[in-house]
C-alpha atoms as a PDB file:
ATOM      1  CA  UNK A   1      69.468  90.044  82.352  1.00  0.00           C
ATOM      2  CA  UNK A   2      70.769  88.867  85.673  1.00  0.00           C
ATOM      3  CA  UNK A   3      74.069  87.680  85.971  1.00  0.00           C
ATOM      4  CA  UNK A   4      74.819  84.106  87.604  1.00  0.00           C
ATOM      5  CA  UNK A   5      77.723  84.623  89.947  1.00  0.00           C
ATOM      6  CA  UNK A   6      80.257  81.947  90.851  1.00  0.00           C
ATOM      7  CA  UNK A   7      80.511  83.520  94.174  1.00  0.00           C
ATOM      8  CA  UNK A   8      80.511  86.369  96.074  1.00  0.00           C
ATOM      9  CA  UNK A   9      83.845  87.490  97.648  1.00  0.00           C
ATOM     10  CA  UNK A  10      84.984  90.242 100.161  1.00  0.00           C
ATOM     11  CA  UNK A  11      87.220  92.646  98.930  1.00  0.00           C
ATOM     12  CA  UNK A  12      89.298  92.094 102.512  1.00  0.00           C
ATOM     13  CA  UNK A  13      90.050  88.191 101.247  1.00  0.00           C
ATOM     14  CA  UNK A  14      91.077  89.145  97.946  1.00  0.00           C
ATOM     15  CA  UNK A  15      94.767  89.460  97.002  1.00  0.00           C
ATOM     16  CA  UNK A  16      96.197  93.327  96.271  1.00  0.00           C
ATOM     17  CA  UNK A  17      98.666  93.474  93.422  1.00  0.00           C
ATOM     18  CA  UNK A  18     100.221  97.232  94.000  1.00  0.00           C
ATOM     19  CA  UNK A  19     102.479  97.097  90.833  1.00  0.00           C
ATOM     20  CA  UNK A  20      99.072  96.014  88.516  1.00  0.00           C
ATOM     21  CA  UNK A  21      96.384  98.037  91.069  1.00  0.00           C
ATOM     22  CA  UNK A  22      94.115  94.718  90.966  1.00  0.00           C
ATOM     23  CA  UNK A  23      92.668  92.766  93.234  1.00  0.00           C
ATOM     24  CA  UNK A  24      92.587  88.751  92.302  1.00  0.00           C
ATOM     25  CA  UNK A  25      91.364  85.676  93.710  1.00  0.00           C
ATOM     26  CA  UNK A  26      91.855  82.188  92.592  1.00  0.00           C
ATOM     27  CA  UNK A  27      89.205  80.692  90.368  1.00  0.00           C
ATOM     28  CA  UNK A  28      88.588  76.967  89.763  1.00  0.00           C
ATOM     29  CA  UNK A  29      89.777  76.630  86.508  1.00  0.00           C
ATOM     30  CA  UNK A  30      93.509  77.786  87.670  1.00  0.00           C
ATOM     31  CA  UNK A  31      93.588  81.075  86.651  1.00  0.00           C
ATOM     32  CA  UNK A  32      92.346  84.349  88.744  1.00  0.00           C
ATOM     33  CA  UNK A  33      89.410  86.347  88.791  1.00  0.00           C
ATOM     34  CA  UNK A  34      90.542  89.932  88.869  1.00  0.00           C
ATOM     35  CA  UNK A  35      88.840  93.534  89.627  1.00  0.00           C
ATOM     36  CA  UNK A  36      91.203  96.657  89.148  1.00  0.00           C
ATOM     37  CA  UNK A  37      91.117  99.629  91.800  1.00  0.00           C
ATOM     38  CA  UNK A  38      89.794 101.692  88.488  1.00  0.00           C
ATOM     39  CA  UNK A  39      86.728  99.489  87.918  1.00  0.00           C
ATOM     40  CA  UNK A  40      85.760  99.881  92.078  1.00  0.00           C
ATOM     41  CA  UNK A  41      86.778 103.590  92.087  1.00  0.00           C
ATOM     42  CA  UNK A  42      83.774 103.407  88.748  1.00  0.00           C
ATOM     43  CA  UNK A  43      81.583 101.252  90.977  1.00  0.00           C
ATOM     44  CA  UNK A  44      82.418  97.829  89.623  1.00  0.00           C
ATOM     45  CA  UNK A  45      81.430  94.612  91.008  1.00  0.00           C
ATOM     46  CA  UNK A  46      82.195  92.256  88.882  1.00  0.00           C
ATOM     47  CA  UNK A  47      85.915  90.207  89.315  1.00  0.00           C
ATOM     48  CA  UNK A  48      86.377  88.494  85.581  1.00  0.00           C
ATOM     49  CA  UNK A  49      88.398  85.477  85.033  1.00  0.00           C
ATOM     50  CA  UNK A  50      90.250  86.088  82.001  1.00  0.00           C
ATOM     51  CA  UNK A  51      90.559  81.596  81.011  1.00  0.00           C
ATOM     52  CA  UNK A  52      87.032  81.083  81.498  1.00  0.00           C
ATOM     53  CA  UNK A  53      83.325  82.406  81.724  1.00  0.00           C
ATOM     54  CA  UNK A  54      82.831  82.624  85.596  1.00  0.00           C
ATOM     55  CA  UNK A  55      82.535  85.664  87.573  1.00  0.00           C
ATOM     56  CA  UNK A  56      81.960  86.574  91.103  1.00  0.00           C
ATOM     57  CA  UNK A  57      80.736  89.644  92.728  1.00  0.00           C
ATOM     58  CA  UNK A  58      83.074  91.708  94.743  1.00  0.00           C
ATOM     59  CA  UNK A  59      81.531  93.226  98.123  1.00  0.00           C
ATOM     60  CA  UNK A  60      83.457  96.260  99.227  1.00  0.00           C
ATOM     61  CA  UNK A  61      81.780  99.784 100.377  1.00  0.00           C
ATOM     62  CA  UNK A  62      81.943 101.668  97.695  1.00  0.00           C
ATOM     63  CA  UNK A  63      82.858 104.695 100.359  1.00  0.00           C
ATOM     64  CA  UNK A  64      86.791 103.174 100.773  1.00  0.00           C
ATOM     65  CA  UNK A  65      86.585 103.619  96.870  1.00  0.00           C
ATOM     66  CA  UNK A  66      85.647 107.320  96.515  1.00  0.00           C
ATOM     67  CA  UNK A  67      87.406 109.829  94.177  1.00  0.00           C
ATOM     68  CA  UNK A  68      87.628 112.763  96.811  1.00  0.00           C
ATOM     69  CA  UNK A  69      89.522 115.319  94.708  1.00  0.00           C
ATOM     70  CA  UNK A  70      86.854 114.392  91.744  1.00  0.00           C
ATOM     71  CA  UNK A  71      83.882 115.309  94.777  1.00  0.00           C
ATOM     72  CA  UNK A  72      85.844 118.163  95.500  1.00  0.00           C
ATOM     73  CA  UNK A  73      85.946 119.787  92.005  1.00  0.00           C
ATOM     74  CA  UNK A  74      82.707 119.030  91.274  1.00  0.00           C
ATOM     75  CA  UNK A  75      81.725 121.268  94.616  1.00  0.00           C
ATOM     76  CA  UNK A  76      83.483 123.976  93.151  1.00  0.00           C
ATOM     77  CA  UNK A  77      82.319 124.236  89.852  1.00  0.00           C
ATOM     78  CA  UNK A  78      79.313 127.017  89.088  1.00  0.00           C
ATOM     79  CA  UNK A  79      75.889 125.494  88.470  1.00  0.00           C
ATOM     80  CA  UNK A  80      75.015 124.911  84.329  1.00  0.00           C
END
């Protein structure tokens, strides 16, 4: 199933909340469509708006949102 985005938004215009670690923008119906740093650092696209049903796809690279120290373990660890 394909999902029918409201919009598609760069990360740069969206609003950083550093207490919360989300990223909103405003949606139509008032509210905000939010994306937290955890969902990009998993690879998320998708900002939700928590009052209604729409959604818009984030663009970002998902390089600014890499877990070195995770890639850096993983190097390390002996092959299964």
């Amino acid at each position: 199933m394909t999902e029918a985005f409201y919009d598609e938004i760069e990360i740069e215009d969206m609003k950083f909340n550093e207490e919360d670690r989300i990223y909103t923008y405003p949606c139509p119906c008032g509210d905000l469509f939010q994306i937290s740093e955890e969902d990009l650092f998993d690879g998320e696209e998708i900002g939700r708006c928590p009052s209604c049903s729409l959604i818009i796809k984030v663009i970002y690279d998902p390089e600014d949102f890499a877990r070195p120290e995770e890639e850096e373990e993983e190097e390390g660890e002996p092959p299964a």
